[in-house]
PDB file of N, CA and C in Angstrom:
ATOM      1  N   UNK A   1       0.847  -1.163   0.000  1.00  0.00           N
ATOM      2  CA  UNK A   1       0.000   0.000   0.000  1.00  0.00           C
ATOM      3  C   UNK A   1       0.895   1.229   0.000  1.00  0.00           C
ATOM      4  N   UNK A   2       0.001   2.302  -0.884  1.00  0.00           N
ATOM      5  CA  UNK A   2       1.214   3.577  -0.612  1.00  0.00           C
ATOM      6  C   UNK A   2      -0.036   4.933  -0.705  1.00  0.00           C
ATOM      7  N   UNK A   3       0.918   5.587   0.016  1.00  0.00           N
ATOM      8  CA  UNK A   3       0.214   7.125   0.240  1.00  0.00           C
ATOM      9  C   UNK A   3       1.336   8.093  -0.063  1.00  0.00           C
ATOM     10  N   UNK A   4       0.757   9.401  -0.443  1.00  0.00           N
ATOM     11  CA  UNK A   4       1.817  10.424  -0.522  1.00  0.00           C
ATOM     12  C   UNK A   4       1.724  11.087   1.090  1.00  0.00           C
ATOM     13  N   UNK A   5       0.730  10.719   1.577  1.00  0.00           N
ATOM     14  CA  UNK A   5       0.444  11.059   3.196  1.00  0.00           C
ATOM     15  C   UNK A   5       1.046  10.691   4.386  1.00  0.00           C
ATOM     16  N   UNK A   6       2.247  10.742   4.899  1.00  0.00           N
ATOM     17  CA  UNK A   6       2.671  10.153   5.920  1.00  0.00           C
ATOM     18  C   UNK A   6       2.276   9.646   6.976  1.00  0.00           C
ATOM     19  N   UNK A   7       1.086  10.743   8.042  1.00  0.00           N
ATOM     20  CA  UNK A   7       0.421  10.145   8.589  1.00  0.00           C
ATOM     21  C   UNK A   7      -0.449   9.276   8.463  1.00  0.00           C
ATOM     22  N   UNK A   8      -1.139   9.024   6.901  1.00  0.00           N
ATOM     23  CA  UNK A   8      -1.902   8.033   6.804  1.00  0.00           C
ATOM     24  C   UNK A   8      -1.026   6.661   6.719  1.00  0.00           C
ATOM     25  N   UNK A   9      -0.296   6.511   6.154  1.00  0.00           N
ATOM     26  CA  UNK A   9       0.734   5.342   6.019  1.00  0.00           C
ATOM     27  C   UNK A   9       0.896   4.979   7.489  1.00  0.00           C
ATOM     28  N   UNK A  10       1.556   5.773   8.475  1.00  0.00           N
ATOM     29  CA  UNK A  10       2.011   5.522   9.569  1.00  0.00           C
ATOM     30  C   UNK A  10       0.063   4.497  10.539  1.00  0.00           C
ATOM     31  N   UNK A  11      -0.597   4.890   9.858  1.00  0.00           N
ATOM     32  CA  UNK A  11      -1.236   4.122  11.107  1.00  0.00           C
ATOM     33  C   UNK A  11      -1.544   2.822  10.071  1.00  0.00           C
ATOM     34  N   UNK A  12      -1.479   3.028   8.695  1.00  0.00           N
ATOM     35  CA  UNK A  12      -1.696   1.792   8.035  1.00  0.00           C
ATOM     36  C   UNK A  12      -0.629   0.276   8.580  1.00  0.00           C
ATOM     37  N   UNK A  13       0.343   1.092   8.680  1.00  0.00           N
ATOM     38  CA  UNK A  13       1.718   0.579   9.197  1.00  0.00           C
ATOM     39  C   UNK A  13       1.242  -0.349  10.755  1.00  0.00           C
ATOM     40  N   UNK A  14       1.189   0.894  11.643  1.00  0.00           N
ATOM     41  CA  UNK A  14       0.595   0.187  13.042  1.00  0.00           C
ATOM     42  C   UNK A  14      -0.656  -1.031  12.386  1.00  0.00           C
ATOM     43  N   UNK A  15      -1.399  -0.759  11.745  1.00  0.00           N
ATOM     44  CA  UNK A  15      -2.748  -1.595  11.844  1.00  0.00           C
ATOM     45  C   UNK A  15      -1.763  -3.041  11.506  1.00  0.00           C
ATOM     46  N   UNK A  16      -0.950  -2.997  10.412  1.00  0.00           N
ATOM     47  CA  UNK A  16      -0.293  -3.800   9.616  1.00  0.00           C
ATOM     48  C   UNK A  16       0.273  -4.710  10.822  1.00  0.00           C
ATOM     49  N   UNK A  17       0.926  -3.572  10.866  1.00  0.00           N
ATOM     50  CA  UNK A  17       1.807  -4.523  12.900  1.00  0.00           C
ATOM     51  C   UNK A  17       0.912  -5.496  14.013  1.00  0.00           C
ATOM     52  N   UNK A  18       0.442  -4.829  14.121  1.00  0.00           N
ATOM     53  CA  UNK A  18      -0.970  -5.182  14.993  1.00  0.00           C
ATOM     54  C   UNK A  18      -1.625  -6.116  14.977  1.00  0.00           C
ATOM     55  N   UNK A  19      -2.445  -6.627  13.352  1.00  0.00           N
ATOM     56  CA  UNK A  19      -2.594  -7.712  12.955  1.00  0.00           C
ATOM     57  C   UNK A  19      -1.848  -8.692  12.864  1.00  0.00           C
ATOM     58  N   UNK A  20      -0.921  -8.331  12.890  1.00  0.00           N
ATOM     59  CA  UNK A  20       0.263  -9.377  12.249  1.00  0.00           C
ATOM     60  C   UNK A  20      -0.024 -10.115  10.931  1.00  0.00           C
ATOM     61  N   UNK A  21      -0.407  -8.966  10.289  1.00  0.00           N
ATOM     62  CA  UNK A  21      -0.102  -9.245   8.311  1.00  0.00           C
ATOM     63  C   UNK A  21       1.318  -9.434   7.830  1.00  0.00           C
ATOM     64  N   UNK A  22       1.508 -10.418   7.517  1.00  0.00           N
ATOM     65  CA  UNK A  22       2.386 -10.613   6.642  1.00  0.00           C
ATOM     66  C   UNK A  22       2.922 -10.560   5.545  1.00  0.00           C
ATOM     67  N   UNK A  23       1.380 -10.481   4.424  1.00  0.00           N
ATOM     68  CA  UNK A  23       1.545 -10.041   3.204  1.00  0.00           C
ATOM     69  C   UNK A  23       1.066  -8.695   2.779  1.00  0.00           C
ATOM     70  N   UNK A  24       1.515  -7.772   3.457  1.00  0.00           N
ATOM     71  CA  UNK A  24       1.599  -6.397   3.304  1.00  0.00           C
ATOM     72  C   UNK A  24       2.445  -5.425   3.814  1.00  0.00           C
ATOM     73  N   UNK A  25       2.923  -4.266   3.221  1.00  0.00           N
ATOM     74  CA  UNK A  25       3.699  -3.302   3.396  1.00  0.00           C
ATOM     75  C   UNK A  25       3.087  -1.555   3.037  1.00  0.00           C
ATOM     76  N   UNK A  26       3.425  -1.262   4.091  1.00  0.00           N
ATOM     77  CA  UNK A  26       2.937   0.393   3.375  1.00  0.00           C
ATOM     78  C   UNK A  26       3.815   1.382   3.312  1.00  0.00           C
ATOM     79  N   UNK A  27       4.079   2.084   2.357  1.00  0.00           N
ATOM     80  CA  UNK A  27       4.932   2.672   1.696  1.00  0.00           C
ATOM     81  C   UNK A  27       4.620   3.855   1.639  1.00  0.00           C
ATOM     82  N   UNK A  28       5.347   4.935   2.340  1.00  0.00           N
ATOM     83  CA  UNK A  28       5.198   6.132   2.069  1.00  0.00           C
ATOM     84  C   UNK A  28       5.471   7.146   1.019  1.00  0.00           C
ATOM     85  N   UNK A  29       5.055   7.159   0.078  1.00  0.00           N
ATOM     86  CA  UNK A  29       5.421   7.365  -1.588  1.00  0.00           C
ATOM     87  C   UNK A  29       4.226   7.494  -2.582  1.00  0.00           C
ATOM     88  N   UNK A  30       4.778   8.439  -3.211  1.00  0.00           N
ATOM     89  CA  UNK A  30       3.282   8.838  -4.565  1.00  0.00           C
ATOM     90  C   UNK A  30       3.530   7.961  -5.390  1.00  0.00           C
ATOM     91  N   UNK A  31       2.103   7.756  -5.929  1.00  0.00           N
ATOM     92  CA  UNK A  31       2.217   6.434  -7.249  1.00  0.00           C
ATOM     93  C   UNK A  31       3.087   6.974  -8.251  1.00  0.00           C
ATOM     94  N   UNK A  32       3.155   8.664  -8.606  1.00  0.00           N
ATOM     95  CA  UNK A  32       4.356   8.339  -9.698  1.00  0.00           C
ATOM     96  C   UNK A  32       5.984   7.810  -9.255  1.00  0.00           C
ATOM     97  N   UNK A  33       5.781   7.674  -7.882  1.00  0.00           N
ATOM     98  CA  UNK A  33       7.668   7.462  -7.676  1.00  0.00           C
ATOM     99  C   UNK A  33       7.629   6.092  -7.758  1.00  0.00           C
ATOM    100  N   UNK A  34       6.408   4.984  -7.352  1.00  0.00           N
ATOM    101  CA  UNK A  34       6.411   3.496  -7.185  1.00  0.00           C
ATOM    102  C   UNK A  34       6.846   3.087  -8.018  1.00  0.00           C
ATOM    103  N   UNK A  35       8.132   2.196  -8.005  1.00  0.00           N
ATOM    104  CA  UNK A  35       8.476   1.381  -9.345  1.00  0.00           C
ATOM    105  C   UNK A  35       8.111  -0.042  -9.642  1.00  0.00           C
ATOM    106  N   UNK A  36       7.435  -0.705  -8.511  1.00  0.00           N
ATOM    107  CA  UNK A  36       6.763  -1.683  -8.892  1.00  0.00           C
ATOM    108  C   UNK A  36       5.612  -2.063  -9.872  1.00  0.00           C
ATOM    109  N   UNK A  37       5.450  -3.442  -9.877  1.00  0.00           N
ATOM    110  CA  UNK A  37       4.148  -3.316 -11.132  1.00  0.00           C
ATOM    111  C   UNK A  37       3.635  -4.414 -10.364  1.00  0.00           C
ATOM    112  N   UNK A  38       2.391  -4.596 -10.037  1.00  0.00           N
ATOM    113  CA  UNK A  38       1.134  -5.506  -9.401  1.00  0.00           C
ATOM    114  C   UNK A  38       0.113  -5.870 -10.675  1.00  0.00           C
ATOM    115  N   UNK A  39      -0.693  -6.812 -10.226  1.00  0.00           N
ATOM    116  CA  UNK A  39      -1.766  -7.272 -10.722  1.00  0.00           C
ATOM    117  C   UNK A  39      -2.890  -6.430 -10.482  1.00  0.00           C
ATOM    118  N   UNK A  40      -2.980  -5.927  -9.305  1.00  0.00           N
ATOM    119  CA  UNK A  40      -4.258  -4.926  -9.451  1.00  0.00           C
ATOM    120  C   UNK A  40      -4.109  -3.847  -8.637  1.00  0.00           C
ATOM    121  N   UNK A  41      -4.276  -3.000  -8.837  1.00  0.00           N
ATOM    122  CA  UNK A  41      -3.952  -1.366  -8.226  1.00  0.00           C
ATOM    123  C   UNK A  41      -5.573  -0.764  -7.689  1.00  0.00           C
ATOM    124  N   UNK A  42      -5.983  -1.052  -6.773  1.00  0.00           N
ATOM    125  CA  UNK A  42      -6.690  -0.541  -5.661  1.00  0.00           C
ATOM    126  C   UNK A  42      -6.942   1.089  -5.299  1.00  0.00           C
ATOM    127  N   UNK A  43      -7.655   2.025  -6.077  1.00  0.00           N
ATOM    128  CA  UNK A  43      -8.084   3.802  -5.413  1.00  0.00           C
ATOM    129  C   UNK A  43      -8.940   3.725  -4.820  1.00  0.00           C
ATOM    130  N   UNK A  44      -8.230   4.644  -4.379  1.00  0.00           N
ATOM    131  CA  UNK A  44      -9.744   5.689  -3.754  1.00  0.00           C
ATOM    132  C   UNK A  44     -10.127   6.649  -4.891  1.00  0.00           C
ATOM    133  N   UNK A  45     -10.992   7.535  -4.617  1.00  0.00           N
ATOM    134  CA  UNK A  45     -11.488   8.299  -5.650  1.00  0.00           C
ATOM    135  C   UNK A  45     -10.901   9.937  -5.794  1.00  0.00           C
ATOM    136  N   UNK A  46      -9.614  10.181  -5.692  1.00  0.00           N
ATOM    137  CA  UNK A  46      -8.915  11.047  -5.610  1.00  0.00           C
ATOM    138  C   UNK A  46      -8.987  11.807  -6.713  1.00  0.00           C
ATOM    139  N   UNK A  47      -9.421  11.148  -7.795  1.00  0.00           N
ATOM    140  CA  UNK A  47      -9.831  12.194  -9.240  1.00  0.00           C
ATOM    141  C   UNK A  47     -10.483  11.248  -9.919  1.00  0.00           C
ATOM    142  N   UNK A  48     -10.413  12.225 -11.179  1.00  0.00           N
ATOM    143  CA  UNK A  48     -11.724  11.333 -12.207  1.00  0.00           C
ATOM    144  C   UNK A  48     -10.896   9.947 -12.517  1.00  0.00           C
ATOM    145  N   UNK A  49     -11.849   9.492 -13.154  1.00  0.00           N
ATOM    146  CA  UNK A  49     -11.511   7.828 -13.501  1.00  0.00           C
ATOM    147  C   UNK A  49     -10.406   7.604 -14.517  1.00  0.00           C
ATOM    148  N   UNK A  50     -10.372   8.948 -15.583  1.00  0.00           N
ATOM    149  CA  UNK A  50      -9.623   8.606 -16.554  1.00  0.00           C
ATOM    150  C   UNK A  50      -7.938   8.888 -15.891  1.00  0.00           C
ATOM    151  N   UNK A  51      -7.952  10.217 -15.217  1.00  0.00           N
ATOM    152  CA  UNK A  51      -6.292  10.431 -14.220  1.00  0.00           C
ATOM    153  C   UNK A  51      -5.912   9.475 -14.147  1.00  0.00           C
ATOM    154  N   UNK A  52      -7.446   8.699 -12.771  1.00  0.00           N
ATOM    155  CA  UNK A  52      -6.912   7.277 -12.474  1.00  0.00           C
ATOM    156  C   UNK A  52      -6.212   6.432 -12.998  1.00  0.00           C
ATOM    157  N   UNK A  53      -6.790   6.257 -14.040  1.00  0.00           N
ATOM    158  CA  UNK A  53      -6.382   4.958 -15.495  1.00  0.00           C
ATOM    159  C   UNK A  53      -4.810   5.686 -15.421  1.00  0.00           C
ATOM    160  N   UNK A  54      -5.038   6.581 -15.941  1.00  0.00           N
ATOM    161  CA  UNK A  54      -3.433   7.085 -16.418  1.00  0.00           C
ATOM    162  C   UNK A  54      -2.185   7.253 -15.100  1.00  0.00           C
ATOM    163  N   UNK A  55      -2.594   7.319 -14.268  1.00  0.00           N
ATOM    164  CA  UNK A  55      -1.471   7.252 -12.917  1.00  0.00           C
ATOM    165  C   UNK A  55      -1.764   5.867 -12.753  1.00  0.00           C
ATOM    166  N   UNK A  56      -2.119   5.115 -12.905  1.00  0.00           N
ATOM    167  CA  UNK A  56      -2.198   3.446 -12.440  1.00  0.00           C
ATOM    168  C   UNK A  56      -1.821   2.465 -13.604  1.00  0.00           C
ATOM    169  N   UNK A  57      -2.014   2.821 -14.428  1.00  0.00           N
ATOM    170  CA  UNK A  57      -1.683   1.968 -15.600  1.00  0.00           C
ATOM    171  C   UNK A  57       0.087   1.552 -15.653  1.00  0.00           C
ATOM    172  N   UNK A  58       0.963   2.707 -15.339  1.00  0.00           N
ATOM    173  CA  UNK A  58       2.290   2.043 -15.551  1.00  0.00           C
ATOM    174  C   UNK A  58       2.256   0.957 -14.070  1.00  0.00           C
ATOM    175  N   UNK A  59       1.439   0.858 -13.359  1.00  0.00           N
ATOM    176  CA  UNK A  59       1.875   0.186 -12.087  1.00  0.00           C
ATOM    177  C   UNK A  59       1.116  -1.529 -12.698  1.00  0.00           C
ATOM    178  N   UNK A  60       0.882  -1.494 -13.238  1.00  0.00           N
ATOM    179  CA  UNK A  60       0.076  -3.086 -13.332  1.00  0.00           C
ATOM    180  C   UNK A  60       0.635  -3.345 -14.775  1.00  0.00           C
ATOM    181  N   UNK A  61       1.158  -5.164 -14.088  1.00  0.00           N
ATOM    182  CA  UNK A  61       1.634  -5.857 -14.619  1.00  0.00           C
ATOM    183  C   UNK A  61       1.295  -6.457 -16.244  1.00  0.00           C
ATOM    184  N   UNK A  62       1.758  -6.762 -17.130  1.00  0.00           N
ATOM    185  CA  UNK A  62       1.119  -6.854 -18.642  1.00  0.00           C
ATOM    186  C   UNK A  62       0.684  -8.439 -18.344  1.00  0.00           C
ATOM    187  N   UNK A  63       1.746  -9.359 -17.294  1.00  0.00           N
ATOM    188  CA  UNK A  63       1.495 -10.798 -17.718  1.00  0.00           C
ATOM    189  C   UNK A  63       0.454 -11.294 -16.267  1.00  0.00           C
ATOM    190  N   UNK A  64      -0.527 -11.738 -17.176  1.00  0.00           N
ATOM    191  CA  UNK A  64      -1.667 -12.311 -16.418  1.00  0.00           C
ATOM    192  C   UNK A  64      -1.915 -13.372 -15.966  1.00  0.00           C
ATOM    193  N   UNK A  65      -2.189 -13.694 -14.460  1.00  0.00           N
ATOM    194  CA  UNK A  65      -2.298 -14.619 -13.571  1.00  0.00           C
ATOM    195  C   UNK A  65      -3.451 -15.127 -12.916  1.00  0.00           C
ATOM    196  N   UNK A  66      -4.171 -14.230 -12.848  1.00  0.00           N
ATOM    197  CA  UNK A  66      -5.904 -14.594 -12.121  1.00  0.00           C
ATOM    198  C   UNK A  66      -6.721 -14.455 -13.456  1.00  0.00           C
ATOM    199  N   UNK A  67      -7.928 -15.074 -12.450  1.00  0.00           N
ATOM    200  CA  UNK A  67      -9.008 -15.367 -13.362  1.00  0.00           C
ATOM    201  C   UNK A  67      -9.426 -14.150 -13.858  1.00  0.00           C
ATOM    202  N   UNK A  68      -9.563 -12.817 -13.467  1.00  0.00           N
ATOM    203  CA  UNK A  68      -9.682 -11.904 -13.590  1.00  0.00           C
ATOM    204  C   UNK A  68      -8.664 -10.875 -14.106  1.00  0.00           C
ATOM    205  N   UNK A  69      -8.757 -10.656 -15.355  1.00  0.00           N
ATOM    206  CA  UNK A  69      -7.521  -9.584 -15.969  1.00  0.00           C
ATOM    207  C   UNK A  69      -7.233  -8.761 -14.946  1.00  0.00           C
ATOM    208  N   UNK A  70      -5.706  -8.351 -15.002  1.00  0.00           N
ATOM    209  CA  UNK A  70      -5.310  -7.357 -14.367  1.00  0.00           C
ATOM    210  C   UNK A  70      -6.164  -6.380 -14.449  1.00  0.00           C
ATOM    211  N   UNK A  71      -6.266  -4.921 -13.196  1.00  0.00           N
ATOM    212  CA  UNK A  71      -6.564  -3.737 -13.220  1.00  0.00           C
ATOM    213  C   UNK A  71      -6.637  -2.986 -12.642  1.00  0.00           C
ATOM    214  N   UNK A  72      -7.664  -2.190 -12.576  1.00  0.00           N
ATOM    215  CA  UNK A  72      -7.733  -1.225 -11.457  1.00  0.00           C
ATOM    216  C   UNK A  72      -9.026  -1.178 -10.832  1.00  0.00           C
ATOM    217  N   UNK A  73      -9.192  -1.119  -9.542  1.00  0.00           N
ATOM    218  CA  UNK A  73     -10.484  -0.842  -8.907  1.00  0.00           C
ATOM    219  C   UNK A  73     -10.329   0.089  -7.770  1.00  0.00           C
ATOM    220  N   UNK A  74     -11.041   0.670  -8.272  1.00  0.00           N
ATOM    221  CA  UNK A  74     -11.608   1.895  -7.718  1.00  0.00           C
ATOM    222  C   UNK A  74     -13.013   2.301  -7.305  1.00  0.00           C
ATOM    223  N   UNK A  75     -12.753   2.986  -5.945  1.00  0.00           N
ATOM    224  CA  UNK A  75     -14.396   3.677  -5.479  1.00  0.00           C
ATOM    225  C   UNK A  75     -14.344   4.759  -5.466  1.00  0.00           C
ATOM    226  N   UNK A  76     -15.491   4.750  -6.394  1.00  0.00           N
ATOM    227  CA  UNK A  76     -16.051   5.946  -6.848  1.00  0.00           C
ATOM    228  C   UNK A  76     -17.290   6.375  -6.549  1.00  0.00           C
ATOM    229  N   UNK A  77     -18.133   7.654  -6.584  1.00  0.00           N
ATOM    230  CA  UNK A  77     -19.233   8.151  -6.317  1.00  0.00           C
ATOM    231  C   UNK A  77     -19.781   9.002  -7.649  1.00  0.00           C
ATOM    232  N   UNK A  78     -21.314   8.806  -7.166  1.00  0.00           N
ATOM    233  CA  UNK A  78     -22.009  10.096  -7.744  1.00  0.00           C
ATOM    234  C   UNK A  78     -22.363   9.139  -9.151  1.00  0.00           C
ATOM    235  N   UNK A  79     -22.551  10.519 -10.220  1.00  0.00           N
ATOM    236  CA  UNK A  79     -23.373   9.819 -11.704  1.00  0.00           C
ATOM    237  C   UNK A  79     -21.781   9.758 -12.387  1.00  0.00           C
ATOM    238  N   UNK A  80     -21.496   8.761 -12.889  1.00  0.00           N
ATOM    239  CA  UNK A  80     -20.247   7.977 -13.332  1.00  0.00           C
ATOM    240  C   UNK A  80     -20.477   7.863 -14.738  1.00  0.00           C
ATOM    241  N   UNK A  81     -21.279   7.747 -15.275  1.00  0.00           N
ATOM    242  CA  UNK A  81     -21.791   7.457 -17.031  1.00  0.00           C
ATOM    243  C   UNK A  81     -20.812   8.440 -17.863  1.00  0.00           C
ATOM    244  N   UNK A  82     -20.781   9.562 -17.606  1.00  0.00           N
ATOM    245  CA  UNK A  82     -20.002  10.824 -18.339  1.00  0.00           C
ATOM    246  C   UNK A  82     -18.573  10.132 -18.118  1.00  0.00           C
ATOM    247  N   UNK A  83     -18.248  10.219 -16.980  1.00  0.00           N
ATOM    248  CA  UNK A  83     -16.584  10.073 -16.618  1.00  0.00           C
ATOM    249  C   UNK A  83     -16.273   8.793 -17.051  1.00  0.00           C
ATOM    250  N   UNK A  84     -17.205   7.747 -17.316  1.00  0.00           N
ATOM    251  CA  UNK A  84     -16.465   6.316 -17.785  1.00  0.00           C
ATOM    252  C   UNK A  84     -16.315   6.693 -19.224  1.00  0.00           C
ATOM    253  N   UNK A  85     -17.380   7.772 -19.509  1.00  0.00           N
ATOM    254  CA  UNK A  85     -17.132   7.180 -21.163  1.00  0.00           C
ATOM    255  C   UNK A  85     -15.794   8.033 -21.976  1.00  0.00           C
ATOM    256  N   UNK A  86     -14.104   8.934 -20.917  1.00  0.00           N
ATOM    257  CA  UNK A  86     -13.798   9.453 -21.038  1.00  0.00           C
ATOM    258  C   UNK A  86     -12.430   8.369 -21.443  1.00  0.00           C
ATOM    259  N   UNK A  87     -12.815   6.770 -20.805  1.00  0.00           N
ATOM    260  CA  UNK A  87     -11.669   6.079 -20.656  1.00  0.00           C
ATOM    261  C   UNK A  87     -11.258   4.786 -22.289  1.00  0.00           C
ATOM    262  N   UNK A  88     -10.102   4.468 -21.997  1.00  0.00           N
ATOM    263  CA  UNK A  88     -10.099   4.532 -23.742  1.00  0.00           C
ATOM    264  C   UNK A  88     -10.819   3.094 -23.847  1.00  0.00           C
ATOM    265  N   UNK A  89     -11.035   2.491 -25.016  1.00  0.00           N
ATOM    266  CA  UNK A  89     -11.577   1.138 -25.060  1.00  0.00           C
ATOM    267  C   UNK A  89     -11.225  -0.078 -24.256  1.00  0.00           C
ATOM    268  N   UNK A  90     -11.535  -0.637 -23.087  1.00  0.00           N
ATOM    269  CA  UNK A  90     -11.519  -1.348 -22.518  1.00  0.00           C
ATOM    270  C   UNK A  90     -12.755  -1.569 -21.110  1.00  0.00           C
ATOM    271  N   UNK A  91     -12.496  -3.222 -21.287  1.00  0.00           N
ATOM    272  CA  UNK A  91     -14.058  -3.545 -19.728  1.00  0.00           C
ATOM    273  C   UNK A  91     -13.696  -2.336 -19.203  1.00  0.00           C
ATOM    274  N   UNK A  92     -15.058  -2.375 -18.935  1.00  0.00           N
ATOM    275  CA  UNK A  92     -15.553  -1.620 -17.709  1.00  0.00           C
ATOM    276  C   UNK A  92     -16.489  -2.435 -16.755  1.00  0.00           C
ATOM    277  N   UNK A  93     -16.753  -2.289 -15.409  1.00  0.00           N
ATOM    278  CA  UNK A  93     -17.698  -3.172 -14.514  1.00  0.00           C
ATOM    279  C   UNK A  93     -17.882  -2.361 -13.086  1.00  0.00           C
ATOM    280  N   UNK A  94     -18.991  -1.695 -13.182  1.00  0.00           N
ATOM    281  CA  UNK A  94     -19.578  -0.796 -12.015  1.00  0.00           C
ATOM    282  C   UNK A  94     -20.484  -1.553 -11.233  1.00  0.00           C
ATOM    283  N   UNK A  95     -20.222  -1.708  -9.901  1.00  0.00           N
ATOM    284  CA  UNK A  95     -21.049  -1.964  -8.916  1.00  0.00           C
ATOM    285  C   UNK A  95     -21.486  -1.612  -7.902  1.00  0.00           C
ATOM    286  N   UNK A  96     -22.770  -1.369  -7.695  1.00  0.00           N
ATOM    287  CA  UNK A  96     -23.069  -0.264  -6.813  1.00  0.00           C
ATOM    288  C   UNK A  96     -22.300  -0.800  -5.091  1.00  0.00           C
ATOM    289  N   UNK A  97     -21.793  -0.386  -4.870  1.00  0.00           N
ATOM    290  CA  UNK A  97     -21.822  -0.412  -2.837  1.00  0.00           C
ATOM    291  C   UNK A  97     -22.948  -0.899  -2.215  1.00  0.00           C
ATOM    292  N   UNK A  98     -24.155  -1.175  -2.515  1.00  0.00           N
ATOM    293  CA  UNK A  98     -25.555  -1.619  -1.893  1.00  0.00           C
ATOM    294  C   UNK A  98     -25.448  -3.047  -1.975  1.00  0.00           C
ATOM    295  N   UNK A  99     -24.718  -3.143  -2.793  1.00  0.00           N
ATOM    296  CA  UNK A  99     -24.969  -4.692  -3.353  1.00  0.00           C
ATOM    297  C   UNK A  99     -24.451  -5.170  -2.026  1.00  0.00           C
ATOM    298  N   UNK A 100     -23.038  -4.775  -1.649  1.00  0.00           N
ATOM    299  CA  UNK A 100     -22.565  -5.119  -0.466  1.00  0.00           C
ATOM    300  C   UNK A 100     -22.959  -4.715   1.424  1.00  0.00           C
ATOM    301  N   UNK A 101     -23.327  -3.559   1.233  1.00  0.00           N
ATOM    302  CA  UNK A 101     -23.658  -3.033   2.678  1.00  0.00           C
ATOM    303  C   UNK A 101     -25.114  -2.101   2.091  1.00  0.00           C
ATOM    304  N   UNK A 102     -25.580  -2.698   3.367  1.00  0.00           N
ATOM    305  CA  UNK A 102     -27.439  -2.109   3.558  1.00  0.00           C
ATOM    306  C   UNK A 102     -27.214  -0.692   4.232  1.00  0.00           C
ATOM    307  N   UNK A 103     -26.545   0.630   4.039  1.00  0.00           N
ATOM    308  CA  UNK A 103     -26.282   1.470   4.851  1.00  0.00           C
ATOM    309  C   UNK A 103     -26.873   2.483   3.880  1.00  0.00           C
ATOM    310  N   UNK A 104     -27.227   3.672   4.372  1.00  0.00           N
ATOM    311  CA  UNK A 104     -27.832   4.692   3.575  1.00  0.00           C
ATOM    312  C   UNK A 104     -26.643   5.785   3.015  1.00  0.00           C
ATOM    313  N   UNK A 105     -25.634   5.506   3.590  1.00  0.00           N
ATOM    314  CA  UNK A 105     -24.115   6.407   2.692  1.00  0.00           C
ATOM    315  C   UNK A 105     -23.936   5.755   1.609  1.00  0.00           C
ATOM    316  N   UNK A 106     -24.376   4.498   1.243  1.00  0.00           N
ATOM    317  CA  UNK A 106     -23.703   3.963   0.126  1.00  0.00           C
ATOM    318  C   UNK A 106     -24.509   4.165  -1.532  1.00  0.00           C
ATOM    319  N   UNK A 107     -25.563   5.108  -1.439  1.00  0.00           N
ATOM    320  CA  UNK A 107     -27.095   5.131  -2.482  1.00  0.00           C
ATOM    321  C   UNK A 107     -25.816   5.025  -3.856  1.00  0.00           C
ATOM    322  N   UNK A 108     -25.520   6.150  -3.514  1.00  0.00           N
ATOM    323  CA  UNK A 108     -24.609   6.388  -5.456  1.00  0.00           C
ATOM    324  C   UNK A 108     -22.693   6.416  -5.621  1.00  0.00           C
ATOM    325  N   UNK A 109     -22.709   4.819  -4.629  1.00  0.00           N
ATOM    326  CA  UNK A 109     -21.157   4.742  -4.245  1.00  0.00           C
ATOM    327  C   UNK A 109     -21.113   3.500  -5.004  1.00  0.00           C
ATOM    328  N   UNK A 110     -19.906   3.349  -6.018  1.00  0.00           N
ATOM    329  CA  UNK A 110     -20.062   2.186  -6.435  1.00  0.00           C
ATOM    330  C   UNK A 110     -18.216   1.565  -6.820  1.00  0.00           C
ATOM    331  N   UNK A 111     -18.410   0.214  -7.028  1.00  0.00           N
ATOM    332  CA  UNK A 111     -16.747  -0.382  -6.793  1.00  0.00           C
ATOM    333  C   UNK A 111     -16.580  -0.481  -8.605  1.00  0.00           C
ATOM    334  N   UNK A 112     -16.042   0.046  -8.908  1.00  0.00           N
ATOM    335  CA  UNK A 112     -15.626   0.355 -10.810  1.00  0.00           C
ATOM    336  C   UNK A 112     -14.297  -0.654 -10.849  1.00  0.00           C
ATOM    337  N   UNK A 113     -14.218  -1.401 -11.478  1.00  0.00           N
ATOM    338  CA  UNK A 113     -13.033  -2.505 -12.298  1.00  0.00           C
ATOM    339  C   UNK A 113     -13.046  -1.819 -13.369  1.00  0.00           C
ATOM    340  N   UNK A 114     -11.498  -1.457 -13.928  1.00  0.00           N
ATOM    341  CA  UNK A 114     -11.461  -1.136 -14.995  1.00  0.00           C
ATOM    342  C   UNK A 114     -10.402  -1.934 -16.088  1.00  0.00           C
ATOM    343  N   UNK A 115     -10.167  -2.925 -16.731  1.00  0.00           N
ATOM    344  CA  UNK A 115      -9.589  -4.324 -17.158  1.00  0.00           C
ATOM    345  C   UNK A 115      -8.483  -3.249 -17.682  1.00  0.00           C
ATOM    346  N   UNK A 116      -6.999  -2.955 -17.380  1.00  0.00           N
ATOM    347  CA  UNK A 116      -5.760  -2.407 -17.881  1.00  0.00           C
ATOM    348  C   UNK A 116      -5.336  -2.833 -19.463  1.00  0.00           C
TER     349      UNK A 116
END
């Protein structure tokens, strides 16, 4: 995991400790400095979808391993129709947040896969 946020890293870090996860690390660093490449790159909704695509795309890997193509997923909010149709030809797969939790924050929150 990485943040350009220090304090957020730092308690990701403790939680990390705490649990005693093993298969994780958090990294205090902006996605353009990360030189790694993963199978799937995980946002938050820090900008539109297409940024997204484009700051995440050098991070994920070309050679494919899961059943599921590499990509990106991201949560996102609000009316999404405009901003997906900004991204270049490839899946797309929006799912609302309801599907998963019965809570009334989640009406127009939804988990977006976008196939790299």
């Amino acid at each position: 995991m990485i943040d350009g946020t220090g304090k957020k890293i730092s308690v990701v870090q403790d939680v990390i400790k705490k649990l005693g996860i093993k298969n994780a690390e958090a990294i205090h660093q902006r996605a353009e400095e990360h030189k790694h490449q993963h199978d799937f790159v995980v946002v938050r909704a820090v900008a539109t979808i297409d940024k997204l695509f484009t700051y995440a795309k050098p991070l994920i890997k070309e050679t494919q391993i899961n059943p599921i193509p590499n990509g990106i997923i991201a949560l996102k909010g609000g009316d999404l129709e405009e901003e997906l149709s900004t991204l270049p030809d490839t899946y797309i797969d929006k799912v609302p947040l309801s599907t998963f939790y019965d809570a009334d924050e989640f009406p127009d929150k939804f988990l977006v896969y976008v196939q790299a």
